[in-house]
Protein backbone atom coordinates (compact mmCIF):
# COMPACT_ATOMS: atom_id res chain seq x y z
CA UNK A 1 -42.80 -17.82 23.02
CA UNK A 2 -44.89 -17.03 20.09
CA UNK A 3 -45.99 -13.81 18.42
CA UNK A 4 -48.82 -12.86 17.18
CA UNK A 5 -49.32 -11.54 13.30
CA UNK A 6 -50.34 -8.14 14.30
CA UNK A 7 -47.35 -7.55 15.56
CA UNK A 8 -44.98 -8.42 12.50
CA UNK A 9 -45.25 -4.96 10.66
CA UNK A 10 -42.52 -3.79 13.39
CA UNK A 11 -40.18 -6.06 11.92
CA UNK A 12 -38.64 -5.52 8.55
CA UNK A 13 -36.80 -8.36 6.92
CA UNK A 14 -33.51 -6.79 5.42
CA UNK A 15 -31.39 -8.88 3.21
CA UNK A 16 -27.87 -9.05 4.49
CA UNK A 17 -25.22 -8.72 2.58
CA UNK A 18 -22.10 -11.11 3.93
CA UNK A 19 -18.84 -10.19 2.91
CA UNK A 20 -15.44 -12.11 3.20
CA UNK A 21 -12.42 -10.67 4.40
CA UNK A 22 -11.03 -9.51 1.01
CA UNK A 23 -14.15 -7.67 -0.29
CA UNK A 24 -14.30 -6.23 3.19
CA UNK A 25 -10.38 -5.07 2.85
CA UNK A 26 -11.76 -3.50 -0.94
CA UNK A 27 -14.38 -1.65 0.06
CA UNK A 28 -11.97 -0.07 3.41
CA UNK A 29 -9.48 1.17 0.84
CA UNK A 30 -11.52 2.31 -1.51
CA UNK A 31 -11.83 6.11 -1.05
CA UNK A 32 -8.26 6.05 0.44
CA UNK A 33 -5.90 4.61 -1.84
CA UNK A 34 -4.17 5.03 -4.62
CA UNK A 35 -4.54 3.10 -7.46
CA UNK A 36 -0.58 1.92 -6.49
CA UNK A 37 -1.66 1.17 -3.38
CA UNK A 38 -4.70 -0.55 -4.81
CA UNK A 39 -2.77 -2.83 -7.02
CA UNK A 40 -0.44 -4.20 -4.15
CA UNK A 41 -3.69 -4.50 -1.56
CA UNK A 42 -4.73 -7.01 -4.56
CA UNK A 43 -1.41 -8.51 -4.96
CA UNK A 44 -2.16 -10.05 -0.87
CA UNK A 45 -5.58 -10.53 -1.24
CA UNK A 46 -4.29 -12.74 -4.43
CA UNK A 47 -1.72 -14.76 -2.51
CA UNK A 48 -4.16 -15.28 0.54
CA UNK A 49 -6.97 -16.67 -1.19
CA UNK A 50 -6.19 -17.92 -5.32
CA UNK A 51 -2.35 -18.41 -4.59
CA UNK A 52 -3.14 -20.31 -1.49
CA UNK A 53 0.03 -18.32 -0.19
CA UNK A 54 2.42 -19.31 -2.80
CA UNK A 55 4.54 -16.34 -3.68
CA UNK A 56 5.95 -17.61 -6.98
CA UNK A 57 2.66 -18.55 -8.75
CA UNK A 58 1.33 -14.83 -7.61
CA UNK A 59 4.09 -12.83 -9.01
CA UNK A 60 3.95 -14.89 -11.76
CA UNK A 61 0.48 -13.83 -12.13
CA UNK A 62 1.02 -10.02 -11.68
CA UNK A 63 4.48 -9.98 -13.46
CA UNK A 64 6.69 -8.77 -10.53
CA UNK A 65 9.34 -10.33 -8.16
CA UNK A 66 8.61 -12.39 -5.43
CA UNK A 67 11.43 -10.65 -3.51
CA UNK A 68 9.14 -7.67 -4.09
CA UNK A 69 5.25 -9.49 -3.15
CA UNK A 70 7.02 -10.39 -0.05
CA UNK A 71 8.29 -6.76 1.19
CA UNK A 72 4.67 -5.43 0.63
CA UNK A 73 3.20 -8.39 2.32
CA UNK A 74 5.40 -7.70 5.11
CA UNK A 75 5.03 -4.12 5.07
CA UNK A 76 1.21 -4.66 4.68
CA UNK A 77 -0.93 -3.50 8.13
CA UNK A 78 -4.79 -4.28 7.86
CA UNK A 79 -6.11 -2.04 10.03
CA UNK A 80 -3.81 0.59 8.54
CA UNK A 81 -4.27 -0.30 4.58
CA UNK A 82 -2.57 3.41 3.69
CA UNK A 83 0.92 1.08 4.94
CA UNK A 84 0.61 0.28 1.34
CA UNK A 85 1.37 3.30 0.52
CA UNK A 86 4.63 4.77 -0.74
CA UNK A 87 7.59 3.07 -1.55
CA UNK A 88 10.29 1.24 -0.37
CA UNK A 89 13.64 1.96 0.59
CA UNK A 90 15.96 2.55 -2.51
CA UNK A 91 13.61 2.04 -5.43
CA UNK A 92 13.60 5.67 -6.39
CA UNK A 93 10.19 6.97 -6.11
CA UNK A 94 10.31 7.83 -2.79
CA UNK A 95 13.54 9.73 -2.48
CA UNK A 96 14.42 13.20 -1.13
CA UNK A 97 13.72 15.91 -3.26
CA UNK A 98 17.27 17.75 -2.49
CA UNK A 99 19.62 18.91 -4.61
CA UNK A 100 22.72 18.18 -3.53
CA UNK A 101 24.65 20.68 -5.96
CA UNK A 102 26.76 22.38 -4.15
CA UNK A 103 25.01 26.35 -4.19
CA UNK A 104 27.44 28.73 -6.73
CA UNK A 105 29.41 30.93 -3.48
CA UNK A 106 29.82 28.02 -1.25
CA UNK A 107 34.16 29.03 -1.55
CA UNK A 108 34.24 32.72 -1.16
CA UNK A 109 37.15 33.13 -3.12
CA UNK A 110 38.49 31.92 -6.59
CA UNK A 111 40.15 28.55 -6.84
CA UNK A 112 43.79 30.02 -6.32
CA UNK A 113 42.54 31.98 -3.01
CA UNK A 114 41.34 28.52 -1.75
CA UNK A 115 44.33 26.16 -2.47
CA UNK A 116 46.94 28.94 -1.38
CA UNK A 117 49.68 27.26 1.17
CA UNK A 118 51.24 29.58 3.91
């Protein structure tokens, strides 16, 4: 079926702007990451697409273990990119914030009241 001219002012040609998986991944966690969480989203998008998933030759590139890319990559969630956030278990920066001291009256007594036999 064919159109005529007059009615071609209705339709506005927009230019369309394609994006690939890792700019659209960039552009989702921009507002809501941190720039930690940043770093690691482009630490996978690295060993996806340059590093052809090769682990070594991408923490080679970003100076960090591999034992480390792979916990993030594992950890990683794409339709939940604040899963990059945080830290893992045992690395320190994510640990409790108690203070295990014991508090100063935790013995009511003095040291000879509490070790007294009979």
């Amino acid at each position: 079926m064919k159109y005529s001219r007059r009615y071609a002012y209705y339709f506005h040609v927009k230019q369309v702007e394609l994006l690939d998986r890792s700019q659209l991944l960039r552009r989702a966690g921009e507002d809501i990451l941190s720039p930690q969480a940043k770093l690691k989203l482009e630490w996978i998008i690295f060993y996806h697409t340059v590093g052809k998933g090769n682990a070594l030759l991408t923490a080679k590139h970003f100076g960090i273990n591999p034992k480390t890319l792979h916990k993030w990559k594992k950890r990683f969630n794409e339709k939940n990119l604040t899963s990059l956030e945080g830290a893992l278990k045992g690395t320190g920066e994510n640990k409790d914030k108690r203070n295990y001291r014991p508090s100063e009256n935790a013995h009511q007594g003095t040291p000879e009241d509490i070790y007294q036999v009979g």
